[in-house]
PDB file of N, CA and C in Angstrom:
ATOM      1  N   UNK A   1      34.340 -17.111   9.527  1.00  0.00           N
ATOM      2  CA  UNK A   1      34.495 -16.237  10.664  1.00  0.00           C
ATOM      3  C   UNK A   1      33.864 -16.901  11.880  1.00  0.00           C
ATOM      4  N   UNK A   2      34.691 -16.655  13.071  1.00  0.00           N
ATOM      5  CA  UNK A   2      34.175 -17.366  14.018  1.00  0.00           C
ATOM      6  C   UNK A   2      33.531 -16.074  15.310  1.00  0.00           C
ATOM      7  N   UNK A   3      32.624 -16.101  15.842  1.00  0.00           N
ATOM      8  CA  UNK A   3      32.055 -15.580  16.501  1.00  0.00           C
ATOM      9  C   UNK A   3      30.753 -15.802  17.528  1.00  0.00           C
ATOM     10  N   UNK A   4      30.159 -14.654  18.327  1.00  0.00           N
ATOM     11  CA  UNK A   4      28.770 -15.281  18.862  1.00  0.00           C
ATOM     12  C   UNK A   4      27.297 -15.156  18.443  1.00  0.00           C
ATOM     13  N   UNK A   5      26.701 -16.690  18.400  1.00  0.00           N
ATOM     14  CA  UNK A   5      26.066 -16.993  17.520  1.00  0.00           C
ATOM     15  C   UNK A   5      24.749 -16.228  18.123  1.00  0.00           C
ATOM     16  N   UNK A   6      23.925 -15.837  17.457  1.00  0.00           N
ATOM     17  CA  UNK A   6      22.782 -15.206  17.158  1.00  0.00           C
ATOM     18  C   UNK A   6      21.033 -16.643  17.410  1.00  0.00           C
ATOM     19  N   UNK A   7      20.317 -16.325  18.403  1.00  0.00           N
ATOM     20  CA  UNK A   7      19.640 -17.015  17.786  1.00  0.00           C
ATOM     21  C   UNK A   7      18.692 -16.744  16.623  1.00  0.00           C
ATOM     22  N   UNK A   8      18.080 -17.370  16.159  1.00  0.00           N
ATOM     23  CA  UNK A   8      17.285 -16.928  14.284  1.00  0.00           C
ATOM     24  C   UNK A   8      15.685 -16.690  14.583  1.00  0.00           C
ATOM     25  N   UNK A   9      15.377 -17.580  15.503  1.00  0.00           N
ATOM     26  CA  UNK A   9      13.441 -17.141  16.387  1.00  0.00           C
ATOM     27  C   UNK A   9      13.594 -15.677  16.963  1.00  0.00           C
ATOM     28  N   UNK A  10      14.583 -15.711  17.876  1.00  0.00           N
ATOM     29  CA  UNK A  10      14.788 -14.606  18.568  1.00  0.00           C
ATOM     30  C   UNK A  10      14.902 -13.370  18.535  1.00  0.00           C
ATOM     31  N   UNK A  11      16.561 -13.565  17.749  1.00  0.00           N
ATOM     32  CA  UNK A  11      17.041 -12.415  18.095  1.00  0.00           C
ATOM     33  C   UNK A  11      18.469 -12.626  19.293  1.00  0.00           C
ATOM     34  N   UNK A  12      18.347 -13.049  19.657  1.00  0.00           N
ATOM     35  CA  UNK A  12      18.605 -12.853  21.202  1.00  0.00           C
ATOM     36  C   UNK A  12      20.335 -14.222  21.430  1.00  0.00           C
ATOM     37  N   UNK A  13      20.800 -13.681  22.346  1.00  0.00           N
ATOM     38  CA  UNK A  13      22.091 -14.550  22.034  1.00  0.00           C
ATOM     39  C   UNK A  13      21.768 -16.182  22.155  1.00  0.00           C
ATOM     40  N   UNK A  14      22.303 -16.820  21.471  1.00  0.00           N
ATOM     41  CA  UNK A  14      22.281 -18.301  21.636  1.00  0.00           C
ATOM     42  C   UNK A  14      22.742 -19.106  22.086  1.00  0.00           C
ATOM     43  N   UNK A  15      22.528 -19.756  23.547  1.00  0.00           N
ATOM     44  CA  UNK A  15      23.141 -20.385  24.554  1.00  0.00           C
ATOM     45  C   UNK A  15      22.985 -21.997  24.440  1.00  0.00           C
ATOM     46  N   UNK A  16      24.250 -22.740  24.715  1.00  0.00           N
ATOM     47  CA  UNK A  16      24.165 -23.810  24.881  1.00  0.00           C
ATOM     48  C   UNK A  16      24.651 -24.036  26.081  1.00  0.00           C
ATOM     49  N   UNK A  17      24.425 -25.403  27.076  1.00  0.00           N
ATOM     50  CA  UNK A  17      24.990 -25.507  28.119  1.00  0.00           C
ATOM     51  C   UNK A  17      24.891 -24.537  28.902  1.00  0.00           C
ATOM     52  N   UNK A  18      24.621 -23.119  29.305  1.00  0.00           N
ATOM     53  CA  UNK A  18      24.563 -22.156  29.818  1.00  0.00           C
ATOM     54  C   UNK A  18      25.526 -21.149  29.387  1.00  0.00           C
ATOM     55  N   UNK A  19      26.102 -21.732  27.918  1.00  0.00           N
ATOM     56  CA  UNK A  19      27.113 -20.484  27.950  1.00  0.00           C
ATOM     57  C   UNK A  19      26.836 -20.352  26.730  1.00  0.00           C
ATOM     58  N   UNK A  20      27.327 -18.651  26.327  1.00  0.00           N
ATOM     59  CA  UNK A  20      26.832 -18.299  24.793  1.00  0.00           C
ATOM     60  C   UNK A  20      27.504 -19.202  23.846  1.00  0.00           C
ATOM     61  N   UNK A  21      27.202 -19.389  22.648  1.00  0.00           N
ATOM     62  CA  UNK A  21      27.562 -20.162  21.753  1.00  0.00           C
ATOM     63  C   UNK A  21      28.521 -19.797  20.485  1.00  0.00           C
ATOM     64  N   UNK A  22      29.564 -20.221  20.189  1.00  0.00           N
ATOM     65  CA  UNK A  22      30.432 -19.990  19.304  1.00  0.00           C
ATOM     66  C   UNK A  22      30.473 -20.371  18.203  1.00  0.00           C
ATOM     67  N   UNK A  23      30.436 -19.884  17.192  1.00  0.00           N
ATOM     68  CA  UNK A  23      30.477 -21.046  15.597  1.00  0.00           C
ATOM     69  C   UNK A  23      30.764 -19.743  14.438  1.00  0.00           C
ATOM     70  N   UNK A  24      30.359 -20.160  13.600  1.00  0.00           N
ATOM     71  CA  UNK A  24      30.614 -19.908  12.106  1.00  0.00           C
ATOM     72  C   UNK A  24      29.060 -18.645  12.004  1.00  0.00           C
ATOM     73  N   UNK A  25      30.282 -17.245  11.389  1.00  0.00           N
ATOM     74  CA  UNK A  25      28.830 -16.402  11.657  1.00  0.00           C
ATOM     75  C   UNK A  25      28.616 -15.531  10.297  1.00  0.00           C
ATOM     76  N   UNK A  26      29.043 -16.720   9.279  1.00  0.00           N
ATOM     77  CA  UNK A  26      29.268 -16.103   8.228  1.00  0.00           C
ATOM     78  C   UNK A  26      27.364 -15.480   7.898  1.00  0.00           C
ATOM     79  N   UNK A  27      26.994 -16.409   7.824  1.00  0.00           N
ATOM     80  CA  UNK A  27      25.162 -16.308   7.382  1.00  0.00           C
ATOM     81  C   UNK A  27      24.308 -15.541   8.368  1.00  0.00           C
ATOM     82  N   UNK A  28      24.914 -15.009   9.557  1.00  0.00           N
ATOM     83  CA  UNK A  28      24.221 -14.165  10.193  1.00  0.00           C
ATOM     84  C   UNK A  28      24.807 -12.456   9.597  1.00  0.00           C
ATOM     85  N   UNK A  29      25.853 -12.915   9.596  1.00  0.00           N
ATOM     86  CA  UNK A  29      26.797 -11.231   9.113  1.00  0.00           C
ATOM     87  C   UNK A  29      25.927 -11.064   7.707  1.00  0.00           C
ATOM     88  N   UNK A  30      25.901 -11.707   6.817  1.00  0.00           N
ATOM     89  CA  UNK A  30      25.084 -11.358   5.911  1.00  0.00           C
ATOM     90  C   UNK A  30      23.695 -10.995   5.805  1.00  0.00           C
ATOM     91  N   UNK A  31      23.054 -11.844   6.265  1.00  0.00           N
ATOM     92  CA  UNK A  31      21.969 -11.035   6.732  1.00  0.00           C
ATOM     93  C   UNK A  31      21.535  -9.890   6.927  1.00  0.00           C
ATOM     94  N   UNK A  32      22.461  -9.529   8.611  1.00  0.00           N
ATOM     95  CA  UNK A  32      22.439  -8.014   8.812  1.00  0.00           C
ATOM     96  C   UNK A  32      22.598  -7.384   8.295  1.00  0.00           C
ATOM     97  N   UNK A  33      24.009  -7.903   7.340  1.00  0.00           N
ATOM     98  CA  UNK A  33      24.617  -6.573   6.171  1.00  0.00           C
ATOM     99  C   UNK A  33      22.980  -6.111   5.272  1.00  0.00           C
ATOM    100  N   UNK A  34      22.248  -7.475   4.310  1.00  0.00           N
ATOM    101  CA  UNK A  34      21.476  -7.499   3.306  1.00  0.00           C
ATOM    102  C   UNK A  34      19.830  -6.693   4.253  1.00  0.00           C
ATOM    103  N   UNK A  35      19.812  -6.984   5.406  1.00  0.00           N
ATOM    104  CA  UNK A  35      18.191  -6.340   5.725  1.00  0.00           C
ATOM    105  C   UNK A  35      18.376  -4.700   6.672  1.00  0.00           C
ATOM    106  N   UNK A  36      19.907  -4.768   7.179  1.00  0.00           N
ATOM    107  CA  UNK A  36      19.942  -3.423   8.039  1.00  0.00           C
ATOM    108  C   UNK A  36      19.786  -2.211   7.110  1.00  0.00           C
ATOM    109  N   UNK A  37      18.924  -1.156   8.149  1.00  0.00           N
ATOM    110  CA  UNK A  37      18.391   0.025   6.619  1.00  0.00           C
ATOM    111  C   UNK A  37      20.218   1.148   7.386  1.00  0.00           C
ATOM    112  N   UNK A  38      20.661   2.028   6.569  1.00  0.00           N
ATOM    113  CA  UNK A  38      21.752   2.839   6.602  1.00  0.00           C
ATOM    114  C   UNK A  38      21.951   3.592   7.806  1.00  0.00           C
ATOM    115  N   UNK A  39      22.441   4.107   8.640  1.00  0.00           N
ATOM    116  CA  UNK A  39      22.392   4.700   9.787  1.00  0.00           C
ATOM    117  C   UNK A  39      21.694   3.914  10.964  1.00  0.00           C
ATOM    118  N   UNK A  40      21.596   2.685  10.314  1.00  0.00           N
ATOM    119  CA  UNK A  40      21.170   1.587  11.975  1.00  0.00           C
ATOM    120  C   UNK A  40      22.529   0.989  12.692  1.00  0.00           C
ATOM    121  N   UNK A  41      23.624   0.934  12.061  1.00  0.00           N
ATOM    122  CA  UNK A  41      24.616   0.764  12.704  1.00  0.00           C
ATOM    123  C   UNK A  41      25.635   1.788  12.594  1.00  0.00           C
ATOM    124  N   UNK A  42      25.775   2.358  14.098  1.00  0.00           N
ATOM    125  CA  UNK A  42      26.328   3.889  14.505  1.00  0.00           C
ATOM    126  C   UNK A  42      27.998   4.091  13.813  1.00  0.00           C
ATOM    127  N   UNK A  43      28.565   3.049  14.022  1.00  0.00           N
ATOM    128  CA  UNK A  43      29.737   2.788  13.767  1.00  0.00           C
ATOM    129  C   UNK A  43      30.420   2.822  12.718  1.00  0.00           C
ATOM    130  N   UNK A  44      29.352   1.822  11.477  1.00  0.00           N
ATOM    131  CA  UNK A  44      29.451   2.414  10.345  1.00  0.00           C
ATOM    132  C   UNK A  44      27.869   3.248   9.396  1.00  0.00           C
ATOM    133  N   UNK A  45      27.831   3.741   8.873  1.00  0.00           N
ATOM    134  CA  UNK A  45      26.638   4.892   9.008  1.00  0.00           C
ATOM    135  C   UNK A  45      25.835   4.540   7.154  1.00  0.00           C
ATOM    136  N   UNK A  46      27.246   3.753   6.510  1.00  0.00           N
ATOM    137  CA  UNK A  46      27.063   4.040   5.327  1.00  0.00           C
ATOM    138  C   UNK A  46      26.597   2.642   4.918  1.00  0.00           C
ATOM    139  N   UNK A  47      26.882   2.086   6.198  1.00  0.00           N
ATOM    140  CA  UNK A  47      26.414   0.014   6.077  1.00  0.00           C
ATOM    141  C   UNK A  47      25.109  -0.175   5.755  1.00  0.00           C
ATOM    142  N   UNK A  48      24.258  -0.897   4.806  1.00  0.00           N
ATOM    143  CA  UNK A  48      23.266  -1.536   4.885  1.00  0.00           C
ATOM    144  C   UNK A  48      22.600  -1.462   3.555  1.00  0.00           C
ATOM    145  N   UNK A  49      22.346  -2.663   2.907  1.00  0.00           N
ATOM    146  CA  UNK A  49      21.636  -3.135   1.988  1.00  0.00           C
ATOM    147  C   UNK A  49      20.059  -2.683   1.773  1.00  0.00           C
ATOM    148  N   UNK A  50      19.774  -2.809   2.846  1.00  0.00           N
ATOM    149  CA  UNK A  50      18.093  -1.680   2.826  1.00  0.00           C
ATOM    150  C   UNK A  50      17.215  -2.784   2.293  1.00  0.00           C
ATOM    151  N   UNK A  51      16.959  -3.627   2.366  1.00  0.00           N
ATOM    152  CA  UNK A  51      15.869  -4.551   1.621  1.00  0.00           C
ATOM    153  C   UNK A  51      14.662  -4.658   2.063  1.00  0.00           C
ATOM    154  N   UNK A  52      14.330  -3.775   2.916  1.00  0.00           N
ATOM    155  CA  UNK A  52      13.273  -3.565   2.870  1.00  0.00           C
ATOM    156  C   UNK A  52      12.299  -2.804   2.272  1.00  0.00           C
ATOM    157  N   UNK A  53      13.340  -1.564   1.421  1.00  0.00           N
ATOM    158  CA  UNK A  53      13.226  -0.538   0.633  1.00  0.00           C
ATOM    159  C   UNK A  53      12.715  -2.009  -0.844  1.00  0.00           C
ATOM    160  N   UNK A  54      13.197  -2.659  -1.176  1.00  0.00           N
ATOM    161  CA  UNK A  54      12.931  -3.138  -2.640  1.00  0.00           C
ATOM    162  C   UNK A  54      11.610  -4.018  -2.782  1.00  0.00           C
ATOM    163  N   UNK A  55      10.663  -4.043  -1.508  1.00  0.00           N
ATOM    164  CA  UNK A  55       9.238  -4.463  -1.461  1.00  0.00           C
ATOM    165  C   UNK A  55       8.571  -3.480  -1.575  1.00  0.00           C
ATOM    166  N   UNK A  56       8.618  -1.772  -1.813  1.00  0.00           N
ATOM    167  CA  UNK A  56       7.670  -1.194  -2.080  1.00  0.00           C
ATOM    168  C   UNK A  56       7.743  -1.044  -3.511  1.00  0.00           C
ATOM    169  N   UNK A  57       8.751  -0.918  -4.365  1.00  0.00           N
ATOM    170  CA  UNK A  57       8.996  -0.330  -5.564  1.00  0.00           C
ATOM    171  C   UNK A  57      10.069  -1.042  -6.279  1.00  0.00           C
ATOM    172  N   UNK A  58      10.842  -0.292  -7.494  1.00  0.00           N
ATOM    173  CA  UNK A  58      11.386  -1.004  -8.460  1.00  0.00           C
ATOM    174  C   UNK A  58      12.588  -1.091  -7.740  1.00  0.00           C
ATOM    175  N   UNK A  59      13.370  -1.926  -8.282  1.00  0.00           N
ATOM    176  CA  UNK A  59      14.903  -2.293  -7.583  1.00  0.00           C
ATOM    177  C   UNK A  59      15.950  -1.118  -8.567  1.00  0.00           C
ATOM    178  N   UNK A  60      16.924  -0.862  -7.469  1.00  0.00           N
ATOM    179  CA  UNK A  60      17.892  -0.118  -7.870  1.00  0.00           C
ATOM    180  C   UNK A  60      18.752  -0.821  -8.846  1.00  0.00           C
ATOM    181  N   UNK A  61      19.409  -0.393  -9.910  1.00  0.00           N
ATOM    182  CA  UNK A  61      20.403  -1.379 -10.820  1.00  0.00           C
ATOM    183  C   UNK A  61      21.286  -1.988  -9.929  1.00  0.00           C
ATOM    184  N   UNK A  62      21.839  -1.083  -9.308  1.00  0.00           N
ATOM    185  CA  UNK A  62      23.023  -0.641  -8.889  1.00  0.00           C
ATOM    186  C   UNK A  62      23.111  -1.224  -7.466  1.00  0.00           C
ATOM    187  N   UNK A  63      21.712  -1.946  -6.989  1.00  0.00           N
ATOM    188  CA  UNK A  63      21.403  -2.158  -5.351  1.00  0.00           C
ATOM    189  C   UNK A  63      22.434  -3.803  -5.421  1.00  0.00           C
ATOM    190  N   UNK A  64      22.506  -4.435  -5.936  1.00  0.00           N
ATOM    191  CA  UNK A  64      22.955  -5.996  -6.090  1.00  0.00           C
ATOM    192  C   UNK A  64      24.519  -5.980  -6.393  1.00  0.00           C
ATOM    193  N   UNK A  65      25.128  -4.844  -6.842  1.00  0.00           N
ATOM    194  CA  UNK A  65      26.838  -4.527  -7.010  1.00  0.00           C
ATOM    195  C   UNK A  65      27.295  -3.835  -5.473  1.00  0.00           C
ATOM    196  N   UNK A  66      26.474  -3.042  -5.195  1.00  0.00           N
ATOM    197  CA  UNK A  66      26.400  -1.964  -3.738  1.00  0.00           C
ATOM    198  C   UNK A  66      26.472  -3.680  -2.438  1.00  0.00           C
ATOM    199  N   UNK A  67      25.177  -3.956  -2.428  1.00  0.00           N
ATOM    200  CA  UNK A  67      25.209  -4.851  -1.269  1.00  0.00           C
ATOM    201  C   UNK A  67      26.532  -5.831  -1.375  1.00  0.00           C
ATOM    202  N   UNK A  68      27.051  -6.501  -2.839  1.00  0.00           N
ATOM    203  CA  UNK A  68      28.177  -7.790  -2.735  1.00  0.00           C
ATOM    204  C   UNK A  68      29.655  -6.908  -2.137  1.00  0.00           C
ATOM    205  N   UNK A  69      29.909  -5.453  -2.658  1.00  0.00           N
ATOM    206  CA  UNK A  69      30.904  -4.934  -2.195  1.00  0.00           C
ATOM    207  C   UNK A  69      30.543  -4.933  -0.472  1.00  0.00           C
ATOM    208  N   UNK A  70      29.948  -4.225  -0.175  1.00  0.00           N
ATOM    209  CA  UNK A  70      29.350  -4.366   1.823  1.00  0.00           C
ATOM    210  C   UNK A  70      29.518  -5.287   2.579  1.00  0.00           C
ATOM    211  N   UNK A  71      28.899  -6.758   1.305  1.00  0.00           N
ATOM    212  CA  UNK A  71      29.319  -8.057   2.399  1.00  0.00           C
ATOM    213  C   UNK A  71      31.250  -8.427   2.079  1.00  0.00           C
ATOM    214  N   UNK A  72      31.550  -8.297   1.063  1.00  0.00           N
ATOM    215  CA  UNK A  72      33.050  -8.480   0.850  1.00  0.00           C
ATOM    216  C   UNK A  72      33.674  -7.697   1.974  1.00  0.00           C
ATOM    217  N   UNK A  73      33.204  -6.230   2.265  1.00  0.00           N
ATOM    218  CA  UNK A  73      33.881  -5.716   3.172  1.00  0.00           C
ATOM    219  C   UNK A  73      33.898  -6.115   4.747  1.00  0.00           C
ATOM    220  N   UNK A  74      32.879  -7.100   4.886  1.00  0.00           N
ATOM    221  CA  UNK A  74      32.556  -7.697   6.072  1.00  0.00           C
ATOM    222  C   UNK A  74      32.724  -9.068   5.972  1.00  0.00           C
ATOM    223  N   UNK A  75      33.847  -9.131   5.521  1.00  0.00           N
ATOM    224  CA  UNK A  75      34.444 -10.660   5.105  1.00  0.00           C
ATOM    225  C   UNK A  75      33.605 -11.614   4.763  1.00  0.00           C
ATOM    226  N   UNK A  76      32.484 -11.563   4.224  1.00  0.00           N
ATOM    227  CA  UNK A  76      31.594 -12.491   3.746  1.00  0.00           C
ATOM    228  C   UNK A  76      32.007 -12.929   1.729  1.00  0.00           C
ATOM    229  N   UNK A  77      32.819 -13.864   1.881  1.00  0.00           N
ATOM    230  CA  UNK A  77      32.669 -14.089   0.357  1.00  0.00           C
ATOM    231  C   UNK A  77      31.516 -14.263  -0.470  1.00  0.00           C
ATOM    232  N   UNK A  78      31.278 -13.478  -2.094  1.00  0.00           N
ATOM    233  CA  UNK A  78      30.232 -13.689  -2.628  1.00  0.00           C
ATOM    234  C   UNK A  78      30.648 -13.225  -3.692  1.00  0.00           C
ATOM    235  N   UNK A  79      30.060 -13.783  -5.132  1.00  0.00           N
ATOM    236  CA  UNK A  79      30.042 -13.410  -6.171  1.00  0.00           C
ATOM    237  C   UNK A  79      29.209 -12.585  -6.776  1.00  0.00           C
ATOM    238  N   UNK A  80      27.790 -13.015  -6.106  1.00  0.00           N
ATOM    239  CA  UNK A  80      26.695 -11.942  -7.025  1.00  0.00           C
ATOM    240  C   UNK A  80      25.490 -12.301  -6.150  1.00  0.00           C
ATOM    241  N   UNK A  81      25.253 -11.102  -5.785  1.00  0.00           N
ATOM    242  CA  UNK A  81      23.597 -11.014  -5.376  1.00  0.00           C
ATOM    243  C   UNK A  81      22.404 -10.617  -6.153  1.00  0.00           C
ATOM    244  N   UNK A  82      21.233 -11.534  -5.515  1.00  0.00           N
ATOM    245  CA  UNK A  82      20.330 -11.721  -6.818  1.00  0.00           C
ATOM    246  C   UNK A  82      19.256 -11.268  -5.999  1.00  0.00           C
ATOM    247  N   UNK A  83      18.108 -10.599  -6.653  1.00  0.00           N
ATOM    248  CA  UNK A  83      16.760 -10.789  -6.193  1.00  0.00           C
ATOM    249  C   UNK A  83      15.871 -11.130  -6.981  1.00  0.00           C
ATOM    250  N   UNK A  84      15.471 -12.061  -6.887  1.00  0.00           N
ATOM    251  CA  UNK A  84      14.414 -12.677  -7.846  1.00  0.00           C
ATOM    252  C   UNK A  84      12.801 -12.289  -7.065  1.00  0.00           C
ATOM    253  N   UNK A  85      12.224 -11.685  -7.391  1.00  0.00           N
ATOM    254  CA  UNK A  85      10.820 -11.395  -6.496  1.00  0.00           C
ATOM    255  C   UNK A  85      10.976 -11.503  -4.925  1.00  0.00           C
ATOM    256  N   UNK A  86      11.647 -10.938  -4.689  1.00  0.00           N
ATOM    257  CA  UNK A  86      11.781 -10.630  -3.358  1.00  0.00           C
ATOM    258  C   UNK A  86      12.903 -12.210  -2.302  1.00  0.00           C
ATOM    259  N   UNK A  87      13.025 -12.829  -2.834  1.00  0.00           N
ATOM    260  CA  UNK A  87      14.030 -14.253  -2.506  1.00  0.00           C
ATOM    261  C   UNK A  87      15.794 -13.016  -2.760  1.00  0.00           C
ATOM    262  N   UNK A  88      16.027 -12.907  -2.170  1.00  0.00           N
ATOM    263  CA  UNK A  88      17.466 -12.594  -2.166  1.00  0.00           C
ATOM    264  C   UNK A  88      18.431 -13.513  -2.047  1.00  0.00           C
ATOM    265  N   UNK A  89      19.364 -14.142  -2.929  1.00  0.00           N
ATOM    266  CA  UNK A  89      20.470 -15.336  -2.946  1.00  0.00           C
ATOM    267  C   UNK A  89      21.729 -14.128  -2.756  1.00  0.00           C
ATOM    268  N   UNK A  90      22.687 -15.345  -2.106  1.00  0.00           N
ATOM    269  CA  UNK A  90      24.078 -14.707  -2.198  1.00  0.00           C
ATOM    270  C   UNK A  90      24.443 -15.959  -2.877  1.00  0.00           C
ATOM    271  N   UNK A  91      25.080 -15.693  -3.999  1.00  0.00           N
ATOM    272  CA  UNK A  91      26.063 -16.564  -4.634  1.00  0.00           C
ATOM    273  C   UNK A  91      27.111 -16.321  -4.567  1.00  0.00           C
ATOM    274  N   UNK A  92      28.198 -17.873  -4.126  1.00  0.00           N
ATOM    275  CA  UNK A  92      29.311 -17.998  -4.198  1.00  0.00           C
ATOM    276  C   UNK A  92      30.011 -18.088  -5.097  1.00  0.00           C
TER     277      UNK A  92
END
């Protein structure tokens, strides 16, 4: 997916040359999908992986089938999401 790039210190859009920057936004879309908590994005209400929820307590079974459908739906290909002690992988 092509789109505008995010900077990763920031936050904040990422400019080259003076103009925002375009590229590949597959690893930022995921992200958002895997750390945004539910009702942070207005648009869709039901979006977000919540991972911040799985540092206080036990992990949901069901949290690692939930998040790979979310990113599939946000065109992010993936086979299986993992959390190993708090390291979250997306596997292809």
């Amino acid at each position: 997916m092509k789109g505008i790039l995010i900077d990763i210190e920031s936050g904040d859009l990422l400019l080259e040359r003076g103009r925002v920057a375009i590229g590949d936004t597959e690893s930022q879309t995921a992200e958002a999908v895997v750390v945004t908590m539910r009702g942070e994005i207005k648009e869709h209400p039901l979006l977000g992986g919540e991972a911040r929820k799985l540092e206080g307590g036990t992990e949901d079974r069901m949290w690692s089938g939930e998040v790979r459908e979310m990113l599939r739906g946000c065109g992010v290909e993936c086979e299986r999401v993992v959390n190993d002690n708090g390291i979250i992988t997306i596997e292809r």
